[in-house]
Protein backbone atom coordinates (compact mmCIF):
# COMPACT_ATOMS: atom_id res chain seq x y z
CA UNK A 1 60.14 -66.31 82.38
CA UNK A 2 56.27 -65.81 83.43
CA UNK A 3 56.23 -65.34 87.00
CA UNK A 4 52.53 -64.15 86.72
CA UNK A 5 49.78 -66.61 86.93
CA UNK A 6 47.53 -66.18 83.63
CA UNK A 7 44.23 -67.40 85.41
CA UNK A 8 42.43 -64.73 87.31
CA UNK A 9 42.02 -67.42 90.18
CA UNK A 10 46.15 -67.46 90.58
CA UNK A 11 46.19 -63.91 90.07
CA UNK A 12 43.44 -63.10 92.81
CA UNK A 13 45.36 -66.03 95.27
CA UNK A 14 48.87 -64.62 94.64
CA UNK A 15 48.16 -60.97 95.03
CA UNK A 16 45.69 -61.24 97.75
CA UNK A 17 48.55 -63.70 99.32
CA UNK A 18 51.02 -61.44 99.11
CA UNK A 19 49.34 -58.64 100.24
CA UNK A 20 48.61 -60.18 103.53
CA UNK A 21 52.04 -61.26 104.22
CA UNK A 22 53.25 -57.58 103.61
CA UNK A 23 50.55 -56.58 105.97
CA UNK A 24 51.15 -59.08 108.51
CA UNK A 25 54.91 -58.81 108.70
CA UNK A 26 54.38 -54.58 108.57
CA UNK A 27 51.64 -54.99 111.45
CA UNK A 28 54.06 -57.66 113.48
CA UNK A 29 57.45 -55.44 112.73
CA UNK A 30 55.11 -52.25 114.65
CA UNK A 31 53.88 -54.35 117.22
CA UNK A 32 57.21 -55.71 117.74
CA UNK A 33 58.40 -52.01 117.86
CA UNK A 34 55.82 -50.63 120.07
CA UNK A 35 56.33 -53.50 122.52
CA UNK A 36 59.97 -53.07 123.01
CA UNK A 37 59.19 -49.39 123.78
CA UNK A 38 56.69 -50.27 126.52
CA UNK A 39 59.27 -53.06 127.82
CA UNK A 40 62.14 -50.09 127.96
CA UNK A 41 59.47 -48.17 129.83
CA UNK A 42 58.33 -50.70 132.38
CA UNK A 43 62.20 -52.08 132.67
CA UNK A 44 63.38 -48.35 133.16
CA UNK A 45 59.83 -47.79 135.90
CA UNK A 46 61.46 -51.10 137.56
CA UNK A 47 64.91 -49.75 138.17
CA UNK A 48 63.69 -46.72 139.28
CA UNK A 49 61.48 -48.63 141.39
CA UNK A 50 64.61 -50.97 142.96
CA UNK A 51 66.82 -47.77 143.70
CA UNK A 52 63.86 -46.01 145.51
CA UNK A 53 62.70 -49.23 147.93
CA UNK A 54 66.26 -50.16 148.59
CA UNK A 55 67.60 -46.85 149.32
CA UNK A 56 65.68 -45.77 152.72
CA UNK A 57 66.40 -49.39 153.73
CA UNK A 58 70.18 -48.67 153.42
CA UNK A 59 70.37 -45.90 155.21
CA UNK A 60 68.63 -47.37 157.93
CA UNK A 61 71.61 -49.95 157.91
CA UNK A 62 74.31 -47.83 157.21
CA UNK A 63 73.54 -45.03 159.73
CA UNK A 64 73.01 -47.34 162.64
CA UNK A 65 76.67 -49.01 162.07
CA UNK A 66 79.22 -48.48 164.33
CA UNK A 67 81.81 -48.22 161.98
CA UNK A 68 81.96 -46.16 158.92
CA UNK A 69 83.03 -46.82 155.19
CA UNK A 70 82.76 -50.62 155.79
CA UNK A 71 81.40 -52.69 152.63
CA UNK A 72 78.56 -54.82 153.52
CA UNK A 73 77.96 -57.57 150.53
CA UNK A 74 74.46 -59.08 151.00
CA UNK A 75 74.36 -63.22 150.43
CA UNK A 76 71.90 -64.69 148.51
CA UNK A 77 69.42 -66.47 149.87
CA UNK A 78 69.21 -69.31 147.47
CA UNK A 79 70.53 -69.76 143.91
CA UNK A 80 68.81 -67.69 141.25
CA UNK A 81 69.77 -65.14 138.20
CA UNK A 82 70.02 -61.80 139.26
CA UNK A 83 68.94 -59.62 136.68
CA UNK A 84 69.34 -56.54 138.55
CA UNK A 85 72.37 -55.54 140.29
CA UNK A 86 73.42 -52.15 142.98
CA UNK A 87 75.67 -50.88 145.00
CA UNK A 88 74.89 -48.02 147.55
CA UNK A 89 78.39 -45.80 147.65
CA UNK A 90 79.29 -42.63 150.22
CA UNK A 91 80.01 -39.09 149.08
CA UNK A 92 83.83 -40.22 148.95
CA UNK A 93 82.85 -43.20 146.63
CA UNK A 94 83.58 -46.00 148.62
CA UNK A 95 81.21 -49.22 148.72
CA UNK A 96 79.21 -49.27 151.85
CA UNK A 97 76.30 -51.96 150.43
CA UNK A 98 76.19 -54.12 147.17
CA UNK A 99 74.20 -56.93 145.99
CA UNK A 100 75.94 -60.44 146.18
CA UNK A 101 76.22 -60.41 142.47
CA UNK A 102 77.47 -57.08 141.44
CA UNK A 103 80.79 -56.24 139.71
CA UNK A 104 81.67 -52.75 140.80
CA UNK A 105 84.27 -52.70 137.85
CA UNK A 106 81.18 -52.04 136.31
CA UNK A 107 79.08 -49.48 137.58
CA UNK A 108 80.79 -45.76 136.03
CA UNK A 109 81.27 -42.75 138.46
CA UNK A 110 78.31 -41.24 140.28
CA UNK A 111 77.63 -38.17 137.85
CA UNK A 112 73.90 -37.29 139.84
CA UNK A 113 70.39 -38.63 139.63
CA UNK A 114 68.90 -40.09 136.93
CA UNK A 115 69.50 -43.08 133.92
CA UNK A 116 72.68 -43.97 132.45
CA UNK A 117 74.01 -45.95 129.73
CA UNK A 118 77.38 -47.39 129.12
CA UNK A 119 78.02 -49.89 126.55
CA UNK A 120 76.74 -53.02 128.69
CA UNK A 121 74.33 -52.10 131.12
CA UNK A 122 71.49 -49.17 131.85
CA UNK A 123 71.58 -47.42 135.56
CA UNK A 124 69.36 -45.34 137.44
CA UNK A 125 71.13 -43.04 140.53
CA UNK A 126 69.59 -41.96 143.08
CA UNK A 127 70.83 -39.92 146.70
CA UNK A 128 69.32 -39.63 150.48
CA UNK A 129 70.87 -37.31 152.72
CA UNK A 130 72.20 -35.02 151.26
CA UNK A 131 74.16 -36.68 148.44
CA UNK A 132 76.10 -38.81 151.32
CA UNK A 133 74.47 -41.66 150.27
CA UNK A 134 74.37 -42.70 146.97
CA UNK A 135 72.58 -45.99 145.15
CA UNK A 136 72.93 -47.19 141.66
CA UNK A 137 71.00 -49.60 139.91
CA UNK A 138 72.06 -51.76 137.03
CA UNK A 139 70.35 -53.70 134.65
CA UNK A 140 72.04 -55.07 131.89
CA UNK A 141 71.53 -54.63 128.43
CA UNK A 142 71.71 -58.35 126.88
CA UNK A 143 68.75 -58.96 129.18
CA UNK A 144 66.81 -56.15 127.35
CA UNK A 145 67.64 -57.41 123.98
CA UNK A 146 67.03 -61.29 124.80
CA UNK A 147 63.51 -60.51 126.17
CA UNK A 148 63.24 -58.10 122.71
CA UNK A 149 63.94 -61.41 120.88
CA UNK A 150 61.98 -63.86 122.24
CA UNK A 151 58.90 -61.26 121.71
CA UNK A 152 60.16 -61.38 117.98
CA UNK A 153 60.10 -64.29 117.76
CA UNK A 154 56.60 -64.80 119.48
CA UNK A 155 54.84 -62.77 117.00
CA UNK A 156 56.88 -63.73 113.97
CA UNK A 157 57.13 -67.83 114.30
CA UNK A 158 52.93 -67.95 114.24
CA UNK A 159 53.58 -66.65 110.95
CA UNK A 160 55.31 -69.49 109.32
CA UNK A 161 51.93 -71.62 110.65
CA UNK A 162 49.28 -68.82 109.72
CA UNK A 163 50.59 -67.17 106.46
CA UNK A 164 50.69 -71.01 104.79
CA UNK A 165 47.18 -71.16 105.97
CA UNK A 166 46.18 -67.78 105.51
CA UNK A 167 46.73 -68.58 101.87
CA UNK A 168 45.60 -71.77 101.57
CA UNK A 169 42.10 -70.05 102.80
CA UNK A 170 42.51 -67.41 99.72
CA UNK A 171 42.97 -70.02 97.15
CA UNK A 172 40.30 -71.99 98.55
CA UNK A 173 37.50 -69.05 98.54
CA UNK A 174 38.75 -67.25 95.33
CA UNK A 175 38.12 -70.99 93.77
CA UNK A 176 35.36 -71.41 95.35
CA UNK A 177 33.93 -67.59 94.19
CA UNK A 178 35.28 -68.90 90.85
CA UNK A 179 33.35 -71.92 91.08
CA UNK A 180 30.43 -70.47 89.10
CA UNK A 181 32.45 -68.95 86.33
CA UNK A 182 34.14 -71.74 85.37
CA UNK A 183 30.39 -73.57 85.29
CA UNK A 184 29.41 -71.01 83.26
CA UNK A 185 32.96 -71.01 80.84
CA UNK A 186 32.15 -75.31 80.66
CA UNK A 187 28.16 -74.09 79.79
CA UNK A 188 29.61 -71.69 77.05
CA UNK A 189 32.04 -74.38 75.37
CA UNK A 190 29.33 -76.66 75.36
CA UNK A 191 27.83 -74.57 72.80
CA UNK A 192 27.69 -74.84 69.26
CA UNK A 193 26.08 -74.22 65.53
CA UNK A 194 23.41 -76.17 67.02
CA UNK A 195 23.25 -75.67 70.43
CA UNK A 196 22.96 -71.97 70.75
CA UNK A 197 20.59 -71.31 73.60
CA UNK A 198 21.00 -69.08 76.82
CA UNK A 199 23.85 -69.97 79.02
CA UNK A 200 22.20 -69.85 82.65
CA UNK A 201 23.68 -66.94 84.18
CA UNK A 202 23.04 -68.29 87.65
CA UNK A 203 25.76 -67.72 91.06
CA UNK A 204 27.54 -65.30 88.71
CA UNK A 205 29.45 -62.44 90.58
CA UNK A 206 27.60 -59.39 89.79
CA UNK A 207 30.14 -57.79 87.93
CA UNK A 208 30.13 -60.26 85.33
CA UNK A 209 26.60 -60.29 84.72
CA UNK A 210 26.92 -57.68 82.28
CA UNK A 211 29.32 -59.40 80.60
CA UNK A 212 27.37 -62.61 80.42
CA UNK A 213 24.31 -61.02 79.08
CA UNK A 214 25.94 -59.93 76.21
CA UNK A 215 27.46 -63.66 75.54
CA UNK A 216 23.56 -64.35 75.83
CA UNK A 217 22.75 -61.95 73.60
CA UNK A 218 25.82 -62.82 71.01
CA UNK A 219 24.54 -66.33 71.19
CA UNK A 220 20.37 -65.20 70.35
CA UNK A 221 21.79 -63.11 67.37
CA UNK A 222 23.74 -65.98 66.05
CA UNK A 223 20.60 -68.69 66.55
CA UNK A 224 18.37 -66.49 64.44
CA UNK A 225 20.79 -65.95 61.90
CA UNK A 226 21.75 -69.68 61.97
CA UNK A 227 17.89 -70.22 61.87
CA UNK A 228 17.64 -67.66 59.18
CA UNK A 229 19.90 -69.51 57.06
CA UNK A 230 18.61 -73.14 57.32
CA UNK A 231 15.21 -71.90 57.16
CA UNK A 232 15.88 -70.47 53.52
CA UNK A 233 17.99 -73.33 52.52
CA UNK A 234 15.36 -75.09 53.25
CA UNK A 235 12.47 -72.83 51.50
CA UNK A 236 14.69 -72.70 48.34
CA UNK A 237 14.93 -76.07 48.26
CA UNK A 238 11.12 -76.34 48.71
CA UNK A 239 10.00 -73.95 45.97
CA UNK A 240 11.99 -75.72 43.37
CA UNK A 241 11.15 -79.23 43.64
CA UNK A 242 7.79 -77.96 41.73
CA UNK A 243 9.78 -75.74 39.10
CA UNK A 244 12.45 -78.78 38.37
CA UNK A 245 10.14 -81.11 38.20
CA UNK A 246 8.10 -78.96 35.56
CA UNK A 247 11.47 -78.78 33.61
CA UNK A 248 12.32 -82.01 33.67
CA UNK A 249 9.11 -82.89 31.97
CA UNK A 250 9.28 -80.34 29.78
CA UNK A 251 12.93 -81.46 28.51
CA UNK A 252 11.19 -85.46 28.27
CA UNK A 253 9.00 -84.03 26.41
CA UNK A 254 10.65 -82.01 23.82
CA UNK A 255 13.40 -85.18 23.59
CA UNK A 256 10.46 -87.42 22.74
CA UNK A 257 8.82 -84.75 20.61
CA UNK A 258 11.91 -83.69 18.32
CA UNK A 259 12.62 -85.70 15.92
CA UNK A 260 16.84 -84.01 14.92
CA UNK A 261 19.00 -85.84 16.99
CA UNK A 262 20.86 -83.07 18.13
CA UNK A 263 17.82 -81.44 19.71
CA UNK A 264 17.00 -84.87 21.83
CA UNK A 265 20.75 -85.06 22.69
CA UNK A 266 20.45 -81.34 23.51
CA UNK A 267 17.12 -82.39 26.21
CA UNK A 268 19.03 -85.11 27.75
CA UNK A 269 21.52 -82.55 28.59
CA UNK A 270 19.01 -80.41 30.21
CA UNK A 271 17.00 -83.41 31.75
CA UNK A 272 20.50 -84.82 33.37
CA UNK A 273 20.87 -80.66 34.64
CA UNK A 274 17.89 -80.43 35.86
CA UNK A 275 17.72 -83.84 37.81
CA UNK A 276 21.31 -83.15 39.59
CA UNK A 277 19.75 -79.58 40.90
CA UNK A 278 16.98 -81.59 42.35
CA UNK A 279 19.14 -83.87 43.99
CA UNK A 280 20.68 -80.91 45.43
CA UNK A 281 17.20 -79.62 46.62
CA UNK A 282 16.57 -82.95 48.24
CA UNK A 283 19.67 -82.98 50.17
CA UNK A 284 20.09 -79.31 51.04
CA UNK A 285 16.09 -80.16 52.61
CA UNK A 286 17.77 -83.18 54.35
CA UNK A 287 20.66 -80.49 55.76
CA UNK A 288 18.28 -78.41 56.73
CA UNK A 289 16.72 -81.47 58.59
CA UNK A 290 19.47 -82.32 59.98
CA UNK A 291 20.41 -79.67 61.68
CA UNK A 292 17.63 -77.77 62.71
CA UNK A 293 14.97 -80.53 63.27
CA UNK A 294 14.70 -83.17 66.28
CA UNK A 295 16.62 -86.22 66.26
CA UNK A 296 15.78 -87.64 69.20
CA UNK A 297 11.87 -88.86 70.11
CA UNK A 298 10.00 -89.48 73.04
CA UNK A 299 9.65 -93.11 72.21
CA UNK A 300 11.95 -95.81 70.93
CA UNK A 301 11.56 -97.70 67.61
CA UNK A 302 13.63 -100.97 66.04
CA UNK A 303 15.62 -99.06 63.45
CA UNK A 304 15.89 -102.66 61.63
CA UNK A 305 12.71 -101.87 59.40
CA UNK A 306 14.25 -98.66 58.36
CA UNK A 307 17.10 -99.82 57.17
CA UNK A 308 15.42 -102.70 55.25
CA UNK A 309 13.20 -100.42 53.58
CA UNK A 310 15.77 -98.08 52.54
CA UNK A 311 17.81 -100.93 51.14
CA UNK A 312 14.90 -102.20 49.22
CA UNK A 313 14.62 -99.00 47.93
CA UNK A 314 17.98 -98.26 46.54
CA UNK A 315 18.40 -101.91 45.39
CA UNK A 316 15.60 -101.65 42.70
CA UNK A 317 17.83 -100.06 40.59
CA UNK A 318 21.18 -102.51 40.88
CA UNK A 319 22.30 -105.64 40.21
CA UNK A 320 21.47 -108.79 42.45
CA UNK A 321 24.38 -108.94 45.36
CA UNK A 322 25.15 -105.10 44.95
CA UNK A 323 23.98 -104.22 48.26
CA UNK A 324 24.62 -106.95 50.94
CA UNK A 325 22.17 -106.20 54.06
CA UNK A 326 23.38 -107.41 57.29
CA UNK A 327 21.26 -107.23 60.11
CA UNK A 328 20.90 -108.29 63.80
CA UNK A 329 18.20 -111.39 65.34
CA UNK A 330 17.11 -109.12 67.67
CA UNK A 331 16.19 -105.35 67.43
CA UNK A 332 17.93 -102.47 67.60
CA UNK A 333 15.44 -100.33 69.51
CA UNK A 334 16.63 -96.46 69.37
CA UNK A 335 15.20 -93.04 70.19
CA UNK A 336 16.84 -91.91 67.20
CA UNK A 337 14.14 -90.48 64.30
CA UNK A 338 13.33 -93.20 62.00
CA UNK A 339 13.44 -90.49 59.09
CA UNK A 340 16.72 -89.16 60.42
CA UNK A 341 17.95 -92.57 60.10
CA UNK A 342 16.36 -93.23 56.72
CA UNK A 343 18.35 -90.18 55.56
CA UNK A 344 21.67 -91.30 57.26
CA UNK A 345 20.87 -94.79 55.61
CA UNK A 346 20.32 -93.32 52.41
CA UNK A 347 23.28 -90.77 52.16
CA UNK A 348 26.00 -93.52 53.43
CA UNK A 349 24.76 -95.84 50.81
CA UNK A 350 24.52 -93.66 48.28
CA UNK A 351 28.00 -92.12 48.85
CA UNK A 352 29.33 -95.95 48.61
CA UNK A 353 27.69 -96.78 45.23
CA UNK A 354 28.15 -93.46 43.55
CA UNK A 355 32.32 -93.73 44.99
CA UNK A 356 32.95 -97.42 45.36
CA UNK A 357 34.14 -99.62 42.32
CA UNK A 358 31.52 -100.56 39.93
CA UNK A 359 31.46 -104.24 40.11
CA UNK A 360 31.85 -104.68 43.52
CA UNK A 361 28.99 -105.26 46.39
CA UNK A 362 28.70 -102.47 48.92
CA UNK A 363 28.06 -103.77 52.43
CA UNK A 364 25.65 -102.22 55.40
CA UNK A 365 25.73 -103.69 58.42
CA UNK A 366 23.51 -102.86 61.72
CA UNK A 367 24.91 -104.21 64.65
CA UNK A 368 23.13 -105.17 67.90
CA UNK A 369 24.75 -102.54 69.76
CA UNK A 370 23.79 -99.95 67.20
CA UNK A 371 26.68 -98.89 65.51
CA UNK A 372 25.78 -98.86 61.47
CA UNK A 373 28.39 -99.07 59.07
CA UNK A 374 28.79 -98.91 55.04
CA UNK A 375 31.61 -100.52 53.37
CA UNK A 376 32.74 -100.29 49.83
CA UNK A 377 35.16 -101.60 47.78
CA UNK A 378 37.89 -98.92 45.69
CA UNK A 379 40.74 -97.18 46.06
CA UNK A 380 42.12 -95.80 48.94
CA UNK A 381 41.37 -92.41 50.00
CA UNK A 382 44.08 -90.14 51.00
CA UNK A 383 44.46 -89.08 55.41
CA UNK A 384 44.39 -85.54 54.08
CA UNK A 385 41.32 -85.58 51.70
CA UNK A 386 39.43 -87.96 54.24
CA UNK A 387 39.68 -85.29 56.82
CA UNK A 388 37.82 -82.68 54.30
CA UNK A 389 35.00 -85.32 52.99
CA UNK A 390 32.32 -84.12 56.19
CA UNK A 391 32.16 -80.29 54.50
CA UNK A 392 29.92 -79.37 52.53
CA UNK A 393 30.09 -79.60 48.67
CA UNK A 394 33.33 -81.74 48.98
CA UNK A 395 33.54 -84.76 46.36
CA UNK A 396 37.28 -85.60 47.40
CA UNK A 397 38.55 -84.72 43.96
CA UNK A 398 35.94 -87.72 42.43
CA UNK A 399 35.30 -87.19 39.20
CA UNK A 400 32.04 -88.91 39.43
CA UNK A 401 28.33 -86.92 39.80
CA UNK A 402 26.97 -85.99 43.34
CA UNK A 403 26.50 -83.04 45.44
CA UNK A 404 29.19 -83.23 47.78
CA UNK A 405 26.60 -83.28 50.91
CA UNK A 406 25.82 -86.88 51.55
CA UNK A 407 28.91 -87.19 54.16
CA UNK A 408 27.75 -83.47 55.63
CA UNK A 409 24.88 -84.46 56.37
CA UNK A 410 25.37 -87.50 57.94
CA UNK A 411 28.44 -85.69 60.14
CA UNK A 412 25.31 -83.21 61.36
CA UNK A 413 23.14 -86.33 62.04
CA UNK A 414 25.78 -88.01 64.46
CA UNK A 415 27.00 -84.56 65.76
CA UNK A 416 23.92 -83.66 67.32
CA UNK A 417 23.22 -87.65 68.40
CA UNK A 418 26.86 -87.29 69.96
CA UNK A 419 28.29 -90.00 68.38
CA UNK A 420 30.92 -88.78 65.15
CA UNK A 421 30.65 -90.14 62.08
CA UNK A 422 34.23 -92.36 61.54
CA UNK A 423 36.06 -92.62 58.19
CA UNK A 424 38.20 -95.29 57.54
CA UNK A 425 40.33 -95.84 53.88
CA UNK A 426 41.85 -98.29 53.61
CA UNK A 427 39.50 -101.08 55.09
CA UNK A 428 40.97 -102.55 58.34
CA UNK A 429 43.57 -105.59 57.24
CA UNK A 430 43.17 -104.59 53.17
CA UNK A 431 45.24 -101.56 51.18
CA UNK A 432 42.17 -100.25 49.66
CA UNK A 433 38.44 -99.52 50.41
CA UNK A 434 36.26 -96.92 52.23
CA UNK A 435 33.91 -97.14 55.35
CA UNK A 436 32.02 -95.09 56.85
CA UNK A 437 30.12 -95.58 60.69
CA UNK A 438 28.27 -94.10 63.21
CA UNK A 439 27.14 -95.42 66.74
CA UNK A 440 23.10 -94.93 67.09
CA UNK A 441 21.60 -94.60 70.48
CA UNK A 442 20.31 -97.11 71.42
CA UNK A 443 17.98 -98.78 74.68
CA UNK A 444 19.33 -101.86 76.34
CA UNK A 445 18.30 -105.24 75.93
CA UNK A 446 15.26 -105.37 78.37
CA UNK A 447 13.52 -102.70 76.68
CA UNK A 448 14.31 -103.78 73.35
CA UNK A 449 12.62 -106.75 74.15
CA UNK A 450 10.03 -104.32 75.18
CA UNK A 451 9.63 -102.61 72.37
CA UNK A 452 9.97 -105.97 69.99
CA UNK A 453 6.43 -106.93 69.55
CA UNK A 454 5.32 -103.86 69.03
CA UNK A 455 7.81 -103.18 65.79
CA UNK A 456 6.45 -106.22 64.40
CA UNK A 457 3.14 -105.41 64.61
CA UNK A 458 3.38 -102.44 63.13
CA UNK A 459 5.01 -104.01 60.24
C-alpha cells in the first residue's frame, strides 16, 4: 500500500505537516516539563513560606498559655479547600497547634529541618527555640499533579484546533507556490507538432527555471527540425512538379511517336508512373501547407463559393449526379483559409470517389453551422482500420490508386482549426458506407449577414 503522496504538492503538505506536529508536541512536552519544575519550585518557596510566617505567630500563642501541652485546633473561618495543612508539635511530640483540616495520622515523625516526602504529601519542618517548638507543613501531592494536568492539558488541547489549521495553511501555500507550475505543466501539454513555441516561464520558483529553460530549449530544437522537415517536403515536392511534368510529356510523346504497340503500352506505363508521383508532390505540398502555413485569417469569407468551385472542378470529369452539392441559403462566413478549405474540399472528395462504389453519387454537404461532411456509398470499413486511415500513406488495405494522404491532411487541417476530423463506416441507420466531417469555424449570424454582400460581389 502507497502511503506516500506521488505529487510534490502532497509530499511538501505531508512532510512539512508532520514536521510541525513533531515540533509542536516536542516544544509543548518541554514547556510542559519546564513548567512543572518552576511550579515544584514556587509550591516548595510557598511551604517554606507558610512554616516561616506561622511559626513566630505560634510561639507567641503557645508561650503566653497558661497551660502546657494543650492542642489548640484553629476553626475555619468560612468554608473553603485547604490546600495546605500544619501542625506545630513540642520537643516531646505532642500537638500544641494544627490547622482545622489536618490529619495528624498523616504528618511522619519530626526528623529536623527541611522537605519531606512520603507517598501522599510533601512537608517542609521547621524549629524556634531551640527545637521546643516544632512546625510542619503539608501539601499534598494530588494537588501537585492535578495543577501538572490541567497545564497539560492547556498547552496540548490548542493543538487539536491549531495543528488542523496549521496544516490546512501548508496545503494552502504549497498549492498556492505550486500554482505556477502546474500553469506552466497545462502550457507544456498544450503543446504539440504544431504548436512548439516557448512556454512562458513566468512566477516559476527559481529552482525550476533551469529546468524550464531546457524544456524551452527541447521545444526550439524540435520546431526547427519539425520546420526542417516540412520545409524539404515541401521543396522536393516543388522541384519536381517541373521534372514530372517534363516526363510525362516526354512518355506522350514517345506513345504517340512509336508506332510497336508494346513500346506505346510500355509509355502509358511510365505516363500513369509519372502522374501518381505528381499527385504525391501535390499533396505532400498540401501537407506541408497544412501544417506549417496559417489557417486562420484576419478576415472572414463565405466558404460557400469555395466549395462550389471545387465541386465544379472535380465534376468535369464524372458522370451527371456523381457529386450531389448541398449547400446552405445563407452563408457560411469563416476565418478559415479559403485555400485551406479548397484543399480539405478537395482531399474529402477525392478520397470518396477514388474509395466509394463506382456507380453510386458521393454527397457533400455544408451546413449553416459549418460543419462539412462527405458521404459515400461502399462497404463498410472496419473500427480497427478506420482508426489508422488519418496517418500518413495509409490506403486501409484498398486496392485502388492514391497516395494514402488525402485523410492526413485533412486530420492536420482540423487539428490545428481545433475541430477533429470524424470517421464514420457504416453510415448512421445503413450497414455500409463511409463519411467523413469536420466542424469549420465559423462567425455568427449577424456578421454573416455582414459579410454577405460582400461575397457576392466579389463573385
Amino acid at each position: 500500500m502507497r502511503l506516500r503522496p506521488r505529487s510534490l504538492r502532497g509530499r511538501l503538505g505531508l512532510s512539512l505537516g508532520l514536521a510541525l506536529t513533531l515540533l509542536w508536541i516536542a516544544a509543548a512536552s518541554i514547556t510542559a516539563v519546564v513548567v512543572r519544575h518552576e511550579l515544584d519550585e514556587v509550591f516548595d518557596a510557598t511551604l517554606e513560606e507558610t512554616a516561616q510566617r506561622i511559626l513566630p505567630l505560634a510561639v507567641v500563642d503557645i508561650v503566653g498559655r497558661e497551660d502546657e501541652g494543650v492542642t489548640q485546633r484553629l476553626a475555619a473561618i468560612r468554608s473553603h479547600e485547604e490546600f495546605y495543612t500544619y501542625i506545630v508539635r513540642d520537643a516531646q511530640g505532642r500537638i500544641l497547634l494544627q490547622s482545622h483540616a489536618a490529619d495528624p495520622a498523616a504528618f511522619p515523625a519530626y526528623d529536623g529541618p527541611g522537605f519531606r516526602d512520603t507517598a501522599t504529601h510533601r512537608f517542609y519542618n521547621d524549629d524556634a527555640l531551640k527545637g521546643t517548638v516544632r512546625i510542619s507543613v503539608a501539601e499534598p501531592l494530588a494537588h501537585r499533579k492535578a495543577v501538572s494536568r490541567q497545564i497539560q492539558m492547556a498547552l496540548g488541547l490548542p493543538l487539536l484546533v491549531v495543528i488542523p489549521a496549521a496544516l490546512l495553511a501548508i496545503v494552502l501555500a504549497v498549492g498556492g507556490s505550486l500554482a505556477a507550475i502546474g500553469r506552466f505543466s497545462d502550457r507544456l501539454t498544450a503543446r504539440n507538432a504544431r504548436d512548439l513555441a516557448p512556454v512562458p516561464v513566468r512566477g516559476l520558483p527559481s529552482e525550476l527555471l533551469p529546468l524550464a529553460g531546457t524544456l524551452n530549449a527541447l521545444l526550439d530544437r524540435l520546431r526547427a527540425a519539425f520546420e526542417a522537415e516540412r520545409s524539404f517536403a515541401a521543396n522536393v515536392a516543388h522541384e519536381l512538379r517541373t521534372p514530372l511534368a517534363g516526363a510525362i510529356a516526354q512518355a506522350q510523346r514517345i506513345g504517340t511517336e512509336s508506332g510497336e504497340d508494346a513500346v506505346r503500352a510500355r509509355a502509358g506505363e511510365i505516363e500513369a508512373t509519372l502522374k501518381r508521383l505528381a499527385r504525391v508532390c501535390e499533396r505532400l505540398l498540401q501537407l506541408a501547407r497544412a501544417e506549417g502555413g496559417p489557417l486562420r485569417l484576419d478576415r472572414a469569407a463565405d466558404l460557400r463559393p469555395v466549395a462550389r468551385i471545387v465541386a465544379e472542378d472535380i465534376g468535369r470529369t464524372l458522370p451527371p449526379d456523381r457529386l450531389r452539392l448541398s449547400l446552405p441559403d445563407r452563408p457560411v462566413v469563416s476565418d478559415l483559409d479559403p485555400d485551406a478549405f479548397a484543399i480539405l474540399c478537395r482531399n474529402l472528395v477525392e478520397n470518396a470517389l477514388r474509395h466509394g462504389a463506382a456507380s453510386a453519387p458521393v454527397a457533400v454537404t455544408l451546413a449553416e453551422d459549418g460543419t462539412f461532411a462527405v458521404a459515400n456509398a461502399g462497404s463498410a470499413v472496419p473500427a480497427a482500420t478506420l482508426g489508422r486511415l488519418t496517418a500518413r500513406f495509409e490506403r486501409g488495405g484498398s486496392a485502388t490508386d492514391g497516395s494514402g494522404l488525402g485523410l492526413a491532411i485533412v486530420a492536420a487541417i482540423a487539428e490545428r482549426i481545433g475541430s477533429p476530423l470524424v470517421l464514420r463506416s457504416p453510415l448512421p441507420g445503413q450497414d455500409a458506407g463511409f463519411e467523413a466531417s469536420v466542424r469549420l469555424p465559423v462567425q455568427s449570424g449577424g456578421q454573416a449577414a455582414q459579410r454577405a454582400p460582400q461575397v457576392s460581389d466579389r463573385r
